[in-house]
PDB file of N, CA and C in Angstrom:
ATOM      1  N   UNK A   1     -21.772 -37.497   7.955  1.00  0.00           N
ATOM      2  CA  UNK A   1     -21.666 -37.232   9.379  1.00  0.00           C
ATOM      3  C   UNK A   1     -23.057 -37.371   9.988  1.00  0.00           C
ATOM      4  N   UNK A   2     -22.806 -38.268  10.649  1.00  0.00           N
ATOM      5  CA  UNK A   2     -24.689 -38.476  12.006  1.00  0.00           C
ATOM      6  C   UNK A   2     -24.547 -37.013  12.783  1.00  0.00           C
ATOM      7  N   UNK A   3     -26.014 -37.332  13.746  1.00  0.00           N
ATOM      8  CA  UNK A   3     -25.910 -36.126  14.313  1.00  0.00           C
ATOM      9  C   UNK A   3     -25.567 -36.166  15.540  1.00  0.00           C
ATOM     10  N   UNK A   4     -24.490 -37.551  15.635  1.00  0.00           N
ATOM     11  CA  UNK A   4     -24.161 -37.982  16.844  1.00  0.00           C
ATOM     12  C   UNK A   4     -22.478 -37.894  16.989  1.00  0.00           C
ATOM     13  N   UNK A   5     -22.161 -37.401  15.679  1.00  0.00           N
ATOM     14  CA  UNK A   5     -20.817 -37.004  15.738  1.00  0.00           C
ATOM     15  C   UNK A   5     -20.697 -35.198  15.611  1.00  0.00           C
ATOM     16  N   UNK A   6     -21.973 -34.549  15.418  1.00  0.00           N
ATOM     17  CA  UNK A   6     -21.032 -33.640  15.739  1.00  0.00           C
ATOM     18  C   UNK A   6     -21.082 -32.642  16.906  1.00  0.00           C
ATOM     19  N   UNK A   7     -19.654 -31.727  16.502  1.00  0.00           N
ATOM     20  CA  UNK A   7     -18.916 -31.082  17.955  1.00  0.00           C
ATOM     21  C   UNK A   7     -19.363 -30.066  17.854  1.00  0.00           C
ATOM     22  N   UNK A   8     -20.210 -29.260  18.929  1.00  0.00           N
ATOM     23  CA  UNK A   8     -20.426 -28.006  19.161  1.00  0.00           C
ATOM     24  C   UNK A   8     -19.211 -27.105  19.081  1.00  0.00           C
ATOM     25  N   UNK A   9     -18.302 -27.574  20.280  1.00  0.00           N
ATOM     26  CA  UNK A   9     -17.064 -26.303  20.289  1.00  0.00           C
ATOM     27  C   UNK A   9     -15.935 -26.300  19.368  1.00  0.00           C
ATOM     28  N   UNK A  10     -15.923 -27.746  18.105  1.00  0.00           N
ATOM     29  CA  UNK A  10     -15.297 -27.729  17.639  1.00  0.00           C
ATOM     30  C   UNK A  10     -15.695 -26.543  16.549  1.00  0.00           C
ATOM     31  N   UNK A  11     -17.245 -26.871  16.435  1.00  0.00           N
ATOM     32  CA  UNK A  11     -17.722 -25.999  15.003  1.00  0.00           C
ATOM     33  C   UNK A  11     -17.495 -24.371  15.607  1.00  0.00           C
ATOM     34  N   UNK A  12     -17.623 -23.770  16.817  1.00  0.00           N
ATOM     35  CA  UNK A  12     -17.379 -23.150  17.444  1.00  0.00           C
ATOM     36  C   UNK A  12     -15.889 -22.069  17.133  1.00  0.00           C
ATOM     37  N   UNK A  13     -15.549 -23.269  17.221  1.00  0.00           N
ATOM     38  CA  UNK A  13     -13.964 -22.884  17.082  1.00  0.00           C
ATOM     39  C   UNK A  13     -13.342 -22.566  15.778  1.00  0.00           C
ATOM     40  N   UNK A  14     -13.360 -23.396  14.980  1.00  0.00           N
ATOM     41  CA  UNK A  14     -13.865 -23.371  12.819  1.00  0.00           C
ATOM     42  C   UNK A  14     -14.625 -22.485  12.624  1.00  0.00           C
ATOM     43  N   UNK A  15     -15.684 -21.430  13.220  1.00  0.00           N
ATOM     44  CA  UNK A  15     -16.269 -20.743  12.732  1.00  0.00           C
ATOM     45  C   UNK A  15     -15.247 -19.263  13.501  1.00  0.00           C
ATOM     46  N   UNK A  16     -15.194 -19.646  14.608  1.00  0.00           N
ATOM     47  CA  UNK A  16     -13.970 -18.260  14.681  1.00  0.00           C
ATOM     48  C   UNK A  16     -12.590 -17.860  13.830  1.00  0.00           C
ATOM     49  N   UNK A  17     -12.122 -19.387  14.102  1.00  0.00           N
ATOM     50  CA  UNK A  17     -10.967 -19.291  13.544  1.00  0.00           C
ATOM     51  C   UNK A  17     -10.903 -18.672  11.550  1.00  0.00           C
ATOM     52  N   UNK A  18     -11.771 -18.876  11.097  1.00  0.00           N
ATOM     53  CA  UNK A  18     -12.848 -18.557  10.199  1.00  0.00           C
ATOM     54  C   UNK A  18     -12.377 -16.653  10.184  1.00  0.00           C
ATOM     55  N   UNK A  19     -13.666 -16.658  11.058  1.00  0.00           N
ATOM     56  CA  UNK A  19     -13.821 -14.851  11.190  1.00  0.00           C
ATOM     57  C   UNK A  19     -12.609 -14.025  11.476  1.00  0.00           C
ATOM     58  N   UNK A  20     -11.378 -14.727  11.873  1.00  0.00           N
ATOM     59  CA  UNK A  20     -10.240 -14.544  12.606  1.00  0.00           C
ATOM     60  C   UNK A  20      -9.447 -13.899  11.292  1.00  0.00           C
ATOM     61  N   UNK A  21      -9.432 -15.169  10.665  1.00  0.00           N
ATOM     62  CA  UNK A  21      -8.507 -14.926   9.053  1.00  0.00           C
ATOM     63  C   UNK A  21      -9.277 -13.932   8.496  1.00  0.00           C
ATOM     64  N   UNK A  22     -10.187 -14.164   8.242  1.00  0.00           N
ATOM     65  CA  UNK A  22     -11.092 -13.060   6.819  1.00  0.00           C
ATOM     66  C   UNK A  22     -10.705 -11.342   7.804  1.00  0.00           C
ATOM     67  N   UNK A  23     -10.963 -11.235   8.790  1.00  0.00           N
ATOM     68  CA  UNK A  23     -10.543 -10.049   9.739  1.00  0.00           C
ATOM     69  C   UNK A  23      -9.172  -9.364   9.440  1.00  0.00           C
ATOM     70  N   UNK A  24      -8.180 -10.389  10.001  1.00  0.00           N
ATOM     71  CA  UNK A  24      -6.683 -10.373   9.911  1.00  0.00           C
ATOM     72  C   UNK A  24      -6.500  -9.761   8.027  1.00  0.00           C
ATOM     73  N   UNK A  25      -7.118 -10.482   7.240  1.00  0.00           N
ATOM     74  CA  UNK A  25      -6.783  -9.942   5.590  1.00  0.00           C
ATOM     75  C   UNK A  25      -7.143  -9.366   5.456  1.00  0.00           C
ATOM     76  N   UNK A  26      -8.357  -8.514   5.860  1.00  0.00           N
ATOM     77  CA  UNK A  26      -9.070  -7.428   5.242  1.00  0.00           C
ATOM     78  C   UNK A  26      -8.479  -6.370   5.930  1.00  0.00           C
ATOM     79  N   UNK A  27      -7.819  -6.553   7.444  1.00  0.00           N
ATOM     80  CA  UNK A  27      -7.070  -5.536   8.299  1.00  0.00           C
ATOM     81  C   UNK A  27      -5.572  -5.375   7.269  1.00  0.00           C
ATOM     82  N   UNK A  28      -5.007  -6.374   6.922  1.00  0.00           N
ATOM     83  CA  UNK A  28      -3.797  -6.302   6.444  1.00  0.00           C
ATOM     84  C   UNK A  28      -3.823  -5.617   5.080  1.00  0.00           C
ATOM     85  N   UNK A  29      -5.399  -5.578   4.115  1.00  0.00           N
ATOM     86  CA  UNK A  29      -5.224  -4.665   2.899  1.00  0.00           C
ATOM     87  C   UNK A  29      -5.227  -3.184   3.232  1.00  0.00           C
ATOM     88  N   UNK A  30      -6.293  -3.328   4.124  1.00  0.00           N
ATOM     89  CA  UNK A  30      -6.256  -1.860   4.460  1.00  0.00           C
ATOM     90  C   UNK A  30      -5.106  -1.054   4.747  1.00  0.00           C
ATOM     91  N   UNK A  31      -3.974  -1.670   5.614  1.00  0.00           N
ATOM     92  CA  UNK A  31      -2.874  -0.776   5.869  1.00  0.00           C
ATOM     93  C   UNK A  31      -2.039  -0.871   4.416  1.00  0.00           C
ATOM     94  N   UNK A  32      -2.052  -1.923   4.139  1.00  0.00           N
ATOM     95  CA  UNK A  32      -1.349  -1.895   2.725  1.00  0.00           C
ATOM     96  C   UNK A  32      -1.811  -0.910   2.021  1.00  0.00           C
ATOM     97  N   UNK A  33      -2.893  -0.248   1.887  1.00  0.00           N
ATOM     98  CA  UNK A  33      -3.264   0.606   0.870  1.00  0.00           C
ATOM     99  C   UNK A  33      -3.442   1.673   1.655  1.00  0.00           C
ATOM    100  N   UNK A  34      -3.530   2.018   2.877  1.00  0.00           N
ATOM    101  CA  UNK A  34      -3.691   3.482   3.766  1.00  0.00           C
ATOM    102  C   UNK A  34      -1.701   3.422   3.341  1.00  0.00           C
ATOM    103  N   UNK A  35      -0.806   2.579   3.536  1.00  0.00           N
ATOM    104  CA  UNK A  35       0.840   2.833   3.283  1.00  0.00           C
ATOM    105  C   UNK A  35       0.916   3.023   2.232  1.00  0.00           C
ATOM    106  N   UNK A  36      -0.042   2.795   1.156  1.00  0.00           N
ATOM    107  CA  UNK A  36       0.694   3.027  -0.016  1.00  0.00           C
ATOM    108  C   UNK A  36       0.120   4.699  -0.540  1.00  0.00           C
ATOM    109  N   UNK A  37      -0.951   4.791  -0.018  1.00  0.00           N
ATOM    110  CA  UNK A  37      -1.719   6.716  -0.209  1.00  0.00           C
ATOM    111  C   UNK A  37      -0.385   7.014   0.439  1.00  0.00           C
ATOM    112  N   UNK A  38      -0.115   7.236   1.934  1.00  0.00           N
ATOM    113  CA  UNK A  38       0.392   7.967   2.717  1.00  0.00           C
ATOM    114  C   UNK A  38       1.873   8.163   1.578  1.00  0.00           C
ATOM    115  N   UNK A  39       2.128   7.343   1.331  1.00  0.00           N
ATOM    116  CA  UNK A  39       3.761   7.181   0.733  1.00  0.00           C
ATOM    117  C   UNK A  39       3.375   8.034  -0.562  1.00  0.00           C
ATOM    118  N   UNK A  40       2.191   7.838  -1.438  1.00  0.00           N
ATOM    119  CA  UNK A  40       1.877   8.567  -2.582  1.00  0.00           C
ATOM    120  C   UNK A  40       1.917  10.418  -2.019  1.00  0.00           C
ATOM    121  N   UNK A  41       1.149  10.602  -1.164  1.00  0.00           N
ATOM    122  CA  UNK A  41       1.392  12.188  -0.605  1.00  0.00           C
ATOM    123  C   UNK A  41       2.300  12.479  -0.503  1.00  0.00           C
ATOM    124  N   UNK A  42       3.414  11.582   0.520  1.00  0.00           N
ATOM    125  CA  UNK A  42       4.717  11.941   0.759  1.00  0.00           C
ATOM    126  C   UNK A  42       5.361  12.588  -0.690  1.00  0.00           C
ATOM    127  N   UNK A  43       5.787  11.579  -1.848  1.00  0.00           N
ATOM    128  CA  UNK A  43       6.208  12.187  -2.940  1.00  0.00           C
ATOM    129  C   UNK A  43       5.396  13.237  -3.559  1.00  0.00           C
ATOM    130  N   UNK A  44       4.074  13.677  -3.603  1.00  0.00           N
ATOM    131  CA  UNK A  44       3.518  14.699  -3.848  1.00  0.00           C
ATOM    132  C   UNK A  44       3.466  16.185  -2.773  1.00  0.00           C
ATOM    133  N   UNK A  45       3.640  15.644  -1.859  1.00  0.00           N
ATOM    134  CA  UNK A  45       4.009  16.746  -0.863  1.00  0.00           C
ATOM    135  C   UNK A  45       5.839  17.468  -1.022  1.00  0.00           C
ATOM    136  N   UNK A  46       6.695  16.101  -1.457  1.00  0.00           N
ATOM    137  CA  UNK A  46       8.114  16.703  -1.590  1.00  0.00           C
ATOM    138  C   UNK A  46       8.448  17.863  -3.089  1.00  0.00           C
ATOM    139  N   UNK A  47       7.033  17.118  -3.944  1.00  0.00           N
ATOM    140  CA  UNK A  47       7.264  18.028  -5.726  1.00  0.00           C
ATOM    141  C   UNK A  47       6.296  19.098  -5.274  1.00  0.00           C
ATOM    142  N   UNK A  48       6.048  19.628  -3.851  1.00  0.00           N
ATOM    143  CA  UNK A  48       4.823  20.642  -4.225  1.00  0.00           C
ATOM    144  C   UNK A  48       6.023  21.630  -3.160  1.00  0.00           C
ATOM    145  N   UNK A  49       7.032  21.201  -2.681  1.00  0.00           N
ATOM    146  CA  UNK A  49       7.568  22.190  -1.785  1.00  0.00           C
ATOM    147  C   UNK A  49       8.588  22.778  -3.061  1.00  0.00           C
ATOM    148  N   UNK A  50       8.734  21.968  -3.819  1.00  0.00           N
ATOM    149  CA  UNK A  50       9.767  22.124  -5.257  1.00  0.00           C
ATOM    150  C   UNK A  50       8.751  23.110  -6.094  1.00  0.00           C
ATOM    151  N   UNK A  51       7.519  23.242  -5.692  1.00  0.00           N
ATOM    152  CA  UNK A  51       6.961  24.374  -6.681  1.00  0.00           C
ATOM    153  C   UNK A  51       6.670  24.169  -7.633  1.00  0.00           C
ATOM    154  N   UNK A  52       6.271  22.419  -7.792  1.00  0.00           N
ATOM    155  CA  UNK A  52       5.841  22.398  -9.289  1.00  0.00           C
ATOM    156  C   UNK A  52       4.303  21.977  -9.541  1.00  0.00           C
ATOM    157  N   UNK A  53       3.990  22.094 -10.240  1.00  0.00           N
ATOM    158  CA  UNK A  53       2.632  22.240 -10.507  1.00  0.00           C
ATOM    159  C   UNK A  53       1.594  20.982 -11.255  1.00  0.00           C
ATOM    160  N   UNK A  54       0.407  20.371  -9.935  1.00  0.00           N
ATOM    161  CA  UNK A  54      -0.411  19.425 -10.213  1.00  0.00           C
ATOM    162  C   UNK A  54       0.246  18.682 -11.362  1.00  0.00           C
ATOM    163  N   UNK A  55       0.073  19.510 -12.597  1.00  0.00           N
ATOM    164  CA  UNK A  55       0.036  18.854 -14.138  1.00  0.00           C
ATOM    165  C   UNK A  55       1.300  18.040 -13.588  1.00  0.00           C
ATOM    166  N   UNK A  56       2.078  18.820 -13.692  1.00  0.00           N
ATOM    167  CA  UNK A  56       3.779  18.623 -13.670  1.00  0.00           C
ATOM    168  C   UNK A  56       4.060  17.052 -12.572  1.00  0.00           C
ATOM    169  N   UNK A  57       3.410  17.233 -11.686  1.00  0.00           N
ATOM    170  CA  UNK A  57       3.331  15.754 -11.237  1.00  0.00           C
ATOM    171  C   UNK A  57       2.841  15.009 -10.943  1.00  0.00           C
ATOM    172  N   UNK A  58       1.648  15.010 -11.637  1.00  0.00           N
ATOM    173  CA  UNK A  58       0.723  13.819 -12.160  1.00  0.00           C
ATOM    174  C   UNK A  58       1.780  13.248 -13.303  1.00  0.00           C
ATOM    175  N   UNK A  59       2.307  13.914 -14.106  1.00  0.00           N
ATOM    176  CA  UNK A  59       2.861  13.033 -15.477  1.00  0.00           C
ATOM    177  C   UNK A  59       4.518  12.850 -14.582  1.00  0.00           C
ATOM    178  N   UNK A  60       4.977  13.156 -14.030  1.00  0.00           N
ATOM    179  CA  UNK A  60       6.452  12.777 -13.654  1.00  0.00           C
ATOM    180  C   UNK A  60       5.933  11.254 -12.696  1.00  0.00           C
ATOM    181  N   UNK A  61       5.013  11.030 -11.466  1.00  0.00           N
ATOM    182  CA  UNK A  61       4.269  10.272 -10.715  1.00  0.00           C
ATOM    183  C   UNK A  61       3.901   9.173 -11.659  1.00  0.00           C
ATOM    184  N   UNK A  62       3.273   9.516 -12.950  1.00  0.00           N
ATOM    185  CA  UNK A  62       2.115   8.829 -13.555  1.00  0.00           C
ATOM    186  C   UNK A  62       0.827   8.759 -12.568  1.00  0.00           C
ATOM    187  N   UNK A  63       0.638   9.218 -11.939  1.00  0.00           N
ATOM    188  CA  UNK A  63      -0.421   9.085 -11.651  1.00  0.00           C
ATOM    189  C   UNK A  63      -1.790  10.021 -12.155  1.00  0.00           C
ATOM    190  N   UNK A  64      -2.948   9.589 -11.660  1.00  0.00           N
ATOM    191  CA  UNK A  64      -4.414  10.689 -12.378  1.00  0.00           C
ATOM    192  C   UNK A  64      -3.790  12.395 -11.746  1.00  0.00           C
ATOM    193  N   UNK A  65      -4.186  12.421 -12.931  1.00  0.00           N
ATOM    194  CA  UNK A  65      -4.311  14.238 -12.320  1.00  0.00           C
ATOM    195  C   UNK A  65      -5.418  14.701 -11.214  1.00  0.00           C
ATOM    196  N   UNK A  66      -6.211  14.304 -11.563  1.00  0.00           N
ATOM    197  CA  UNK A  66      -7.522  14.561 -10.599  1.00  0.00           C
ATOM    198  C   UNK A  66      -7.073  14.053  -9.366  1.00  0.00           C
ATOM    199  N   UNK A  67      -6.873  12.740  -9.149  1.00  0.00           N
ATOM    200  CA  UNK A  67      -6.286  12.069  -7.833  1.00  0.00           C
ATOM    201  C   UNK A  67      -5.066  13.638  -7.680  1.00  0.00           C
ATOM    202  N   UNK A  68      -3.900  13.709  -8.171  1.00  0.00           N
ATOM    203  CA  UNK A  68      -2.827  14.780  -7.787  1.00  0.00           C
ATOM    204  C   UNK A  68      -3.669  16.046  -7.104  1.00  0.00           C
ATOM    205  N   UNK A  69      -4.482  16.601  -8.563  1.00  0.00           N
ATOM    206  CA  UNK A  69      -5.260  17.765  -7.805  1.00  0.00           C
ATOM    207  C   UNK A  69      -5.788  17.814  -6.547  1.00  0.00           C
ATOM    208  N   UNK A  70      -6.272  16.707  -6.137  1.00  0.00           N
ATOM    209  CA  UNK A  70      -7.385  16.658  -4.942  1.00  0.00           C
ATOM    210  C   UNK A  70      -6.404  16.350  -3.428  1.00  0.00           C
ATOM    211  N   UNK A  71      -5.326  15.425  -3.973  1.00  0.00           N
ATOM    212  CA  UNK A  71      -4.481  15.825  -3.021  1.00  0.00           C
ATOM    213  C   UNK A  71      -3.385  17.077  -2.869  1.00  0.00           C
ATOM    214  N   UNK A  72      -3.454  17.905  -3.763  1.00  0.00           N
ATOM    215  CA  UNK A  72      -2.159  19.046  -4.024  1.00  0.00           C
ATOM    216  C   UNK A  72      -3.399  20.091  -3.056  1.00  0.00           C
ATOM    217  N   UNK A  73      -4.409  19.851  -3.150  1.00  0.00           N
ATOM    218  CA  UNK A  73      -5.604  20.923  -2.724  1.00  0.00           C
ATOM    219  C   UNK A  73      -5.452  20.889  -0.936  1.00  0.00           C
ATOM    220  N   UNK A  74      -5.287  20.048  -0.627  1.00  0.00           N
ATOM    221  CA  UNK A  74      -6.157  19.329   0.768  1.00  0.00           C
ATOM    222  C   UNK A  74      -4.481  19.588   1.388  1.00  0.00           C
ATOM    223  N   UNK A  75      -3.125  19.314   0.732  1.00  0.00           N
ATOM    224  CA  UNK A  75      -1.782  19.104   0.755  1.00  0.00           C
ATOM    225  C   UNK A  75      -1.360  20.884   1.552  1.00  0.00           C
ATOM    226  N   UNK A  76      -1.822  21.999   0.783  1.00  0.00           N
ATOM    227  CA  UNK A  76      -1.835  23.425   0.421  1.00  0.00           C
ATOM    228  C   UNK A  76      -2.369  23.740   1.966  1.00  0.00           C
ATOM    229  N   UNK A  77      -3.092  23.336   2.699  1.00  0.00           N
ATOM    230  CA  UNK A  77      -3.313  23.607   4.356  1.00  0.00           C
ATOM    231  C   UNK A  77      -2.877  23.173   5.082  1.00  0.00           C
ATOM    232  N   UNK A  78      -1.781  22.393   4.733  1.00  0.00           N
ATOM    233  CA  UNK A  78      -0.711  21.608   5.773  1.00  0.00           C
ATOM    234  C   UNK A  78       0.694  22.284   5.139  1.00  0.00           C
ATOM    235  N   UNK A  79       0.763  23.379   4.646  1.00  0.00           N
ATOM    236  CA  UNK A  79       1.893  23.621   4.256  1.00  0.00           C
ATOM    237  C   UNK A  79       2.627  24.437   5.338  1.00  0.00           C
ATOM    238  N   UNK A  80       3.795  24.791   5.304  1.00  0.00           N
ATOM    239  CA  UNK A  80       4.667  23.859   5.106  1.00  0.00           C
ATOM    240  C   UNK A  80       5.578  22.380   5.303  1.00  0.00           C
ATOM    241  N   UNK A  81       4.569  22.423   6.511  1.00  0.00           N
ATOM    242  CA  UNK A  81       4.797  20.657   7.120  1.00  0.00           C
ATOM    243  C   UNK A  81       4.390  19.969   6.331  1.00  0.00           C
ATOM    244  N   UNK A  82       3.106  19.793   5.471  1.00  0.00           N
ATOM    245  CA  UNK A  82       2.532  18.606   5.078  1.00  0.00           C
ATOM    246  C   UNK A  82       3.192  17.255   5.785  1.00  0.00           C
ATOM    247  N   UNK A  83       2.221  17.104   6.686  1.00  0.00           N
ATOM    248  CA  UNK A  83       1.855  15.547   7.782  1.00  0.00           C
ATOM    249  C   UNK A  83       1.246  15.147   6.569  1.00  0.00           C
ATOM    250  N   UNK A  84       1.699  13.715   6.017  1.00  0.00           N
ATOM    251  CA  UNK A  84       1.217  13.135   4.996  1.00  0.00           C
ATOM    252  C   UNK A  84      -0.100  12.192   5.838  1.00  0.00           C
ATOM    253  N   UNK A  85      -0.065  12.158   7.223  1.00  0.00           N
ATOM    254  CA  UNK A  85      -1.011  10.979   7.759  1.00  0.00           C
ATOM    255  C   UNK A  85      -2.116  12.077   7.865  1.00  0.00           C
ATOM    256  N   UNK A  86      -2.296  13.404   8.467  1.00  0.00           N
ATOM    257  CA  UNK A  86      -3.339  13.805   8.876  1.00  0.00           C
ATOM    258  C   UNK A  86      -3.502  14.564   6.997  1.00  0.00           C
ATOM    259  N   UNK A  87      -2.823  14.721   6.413  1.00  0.00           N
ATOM    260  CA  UNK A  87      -3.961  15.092   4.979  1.00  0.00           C
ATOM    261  C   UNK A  87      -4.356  13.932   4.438  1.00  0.00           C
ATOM    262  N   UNK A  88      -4.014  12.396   5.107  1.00  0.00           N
ATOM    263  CA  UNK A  88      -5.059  11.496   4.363  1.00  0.00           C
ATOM    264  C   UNK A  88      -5.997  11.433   5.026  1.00  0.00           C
ATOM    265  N   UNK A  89      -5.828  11.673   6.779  1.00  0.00           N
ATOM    266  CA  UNK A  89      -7.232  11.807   7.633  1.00  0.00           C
ATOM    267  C   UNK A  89      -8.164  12.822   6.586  1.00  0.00           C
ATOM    268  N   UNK A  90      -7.842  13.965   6.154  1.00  0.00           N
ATOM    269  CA  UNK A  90      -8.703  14.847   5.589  1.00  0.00           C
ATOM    270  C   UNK A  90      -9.404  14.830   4.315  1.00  0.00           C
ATOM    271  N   UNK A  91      -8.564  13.759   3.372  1.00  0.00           N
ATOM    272  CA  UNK A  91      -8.825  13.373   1.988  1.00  0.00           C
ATOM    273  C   UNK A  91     -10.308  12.294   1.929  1.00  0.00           C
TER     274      UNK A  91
END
Protein backbone atom coordinates (compact mmCIF):
# COMPACT_ATOMS: atom_id res chain seq x y z
CA UNK A 1 0.00 0.00 0.00
CA UNK A 2 1.52 3.74 -1.13
CA UNK A 3 0.86 6.47 0.97
CA UNK A 4 -1.42 7.62 -1.55
CA UNK A 5 -3.91 5.00 -0.99
CA UNK A 6 -4.51 5.30 2.31
CA UNK A 7 -7.97 6.23 4.06
CA UNK A 8 -8.02 8.22 7.10
CA UNK A 9 -11.79 7.53 7.99
CA UNK A 10 -11.63 4.27 6.75
CA UNK A 11 -8.70 3.38 9.29
CA UNK A 12 -10.86 5.44 11.58
CA UNK A 13 -13.60 3.38 11.32
CA UNK A 14 -11.46 -0.34 11.55
CA UNK A 15 -10.02 0.98 14.52
CA UNK A 16 -13.49 1.59 16.21
CA UNK A 17 -15.20 -0.99 14.89
CA UNK A 18 -12.14 -2.83 16.48
CA UNK A 19 -12.68 -1.27 20.08
CA UNK A 20 -16.45 -1.90 19.53
CA UNK A 21 -16.06 -5.85 19.46
CA UNK A 22 -13.22 -6.32 22.09
CA UNK A 23 -15.83 -3.94 24.43
CA UNK A 24 -19.07 -5.81 23.42
CA UNK A 25 -16.95 -9.42 24.59
CA UNK A 26 -15.45 -8.39 27.47
CA UNK A 27 -19.08 -6.72 28.46
CA UNK A 28 -20.72 -10.04 27.47
CA UNK A 29 -18.16 -12.23 29.89
CA UNK A 30 -18.72 -10.21 32.53
CA UNK A 31 -22.50 -10.70 32.77
CA UNK A 32 -21.96 -14.24 31.95
CA UNK A 33 -20.02 -14.69 35.02
CA UNK A 34 -21.77 -11.83 37.39
CA UNK A 35 -25.17 -14.63 36.07
CA UNK A 36 -23.47 -17.36 36.84
CA UNK A 37 -22.21 -16.06 40.86
CA UNK A 38 -25.71 -14.59 41.23
CA UNK A 39 -27.37 -18.08 40.22
CA UNK A 40 -24.48 -19.85 42.45
CA UNK A 41 -25.89 -17.71 45.71
CA UNK A 42 -29.30 -18.29 44.67
CA UNK A 43 -28.77 -22.20 45.28
CA UNK A 44 -26.66 -21.44 48.33
CA UNK A 45 -29.02 -19.03 49.73
CA UNK A 46 -32.09 -21.78 49.11
CA UNK A 47 -29.64 -24.80 51.24
CA UNK A 48 -28.95 -22.10 53.94
CA UNK A 49 -32.81 -21.36 54.56
CA UNK A 50 -32.92 -25.47 54.71
CA UNK A 51 -30.39 -25.10 57.61
CA UNK A 52 -27.71 -26.85 56.32
CA UNK A 53 -24.38 -26.24 56.92
CA UNK A 54 -21.32 -24.56 54.66
CA UNK A 55 -19.62 -28.18 54.69
CA UNK A 56 -22.94 -29.73 53.74
CA UNK A 57 -23.10 -27.59 50.63
CA UNK A 58 -20.00 -27.13 49.35
CA UNK A 59 -19.97 -31.11 48.78
CA UNK A 60 -23.82 -31.43 47.61
CA UNK A 61 -22.86 -27.93 45.06
CA UNK A 62 -19.32 -29.32 44.50
CA UNK A 63 -18.19 -26.37 44.86
CA UNK A 64 -14.86 -24.82 47.23
CA UNK A 65 -15.81 -24.63 50.64
CA UNK A 66 -14.04 -21.48 51.22
CA UNK A 67 -15.86 -19.90 48.12
CA UNK A 68 -19.41 -21.50 50.16
CA UNK A 69 -18.06 -20.09 53.47
CA UNK A 70 -17.44 -16.61 52.28
CA UNK A 71 -20.63 -16.52 50.65
CA UNK A 72 -22.83 -18.40 53.55
CA UNK A 73 -21.02 -15.40 55.74
CA UNK A 74 -21.91 -12.22 53.71
CA UNK A 75 -25.52 -14.52 52.74
CA UNK A 76 -26.32 -14.53 57.00
CA UNK A 77 -27.06 -10.40 56.77
CA UNK A 78 -29.48 -10.65 54.15
CA UNK A 79 -31.38 -13.18 55.91
CA UNK A 80 -34.18 -13.88 55.52
CA UNK A 81 -34.54 -12.41 52.05
CA UNK A 82 -31.15 -13.09 50.79
CA UNK A 83 -31.21 -10.61 47.49
CA UNK A 84 -28.74 -12.79 45.72
CA UNK A 85 -27.73 -9.40 43.55
CA UNK A 86 -26.99 -7.08 46.50
CA UNK A 87 -24.85 -10.01 48.51
CA UNK A 88 -22.78 -10.16 45.31
CA UNK A 89 -22.65 -6.23 45.43
CA UNK A 90 -21.12 -7.04 48.98
CA UNK A 91 -18.89 -10.13 48.17
Amino acid sequence: MSIYEYDEELHKQTLHDEGYEDGFKDGFDDGFSSGESVNLIKMICRKLQKRKTPETIADELEEDLDTVKKICDTAKTFAPKYDAKEILKHL
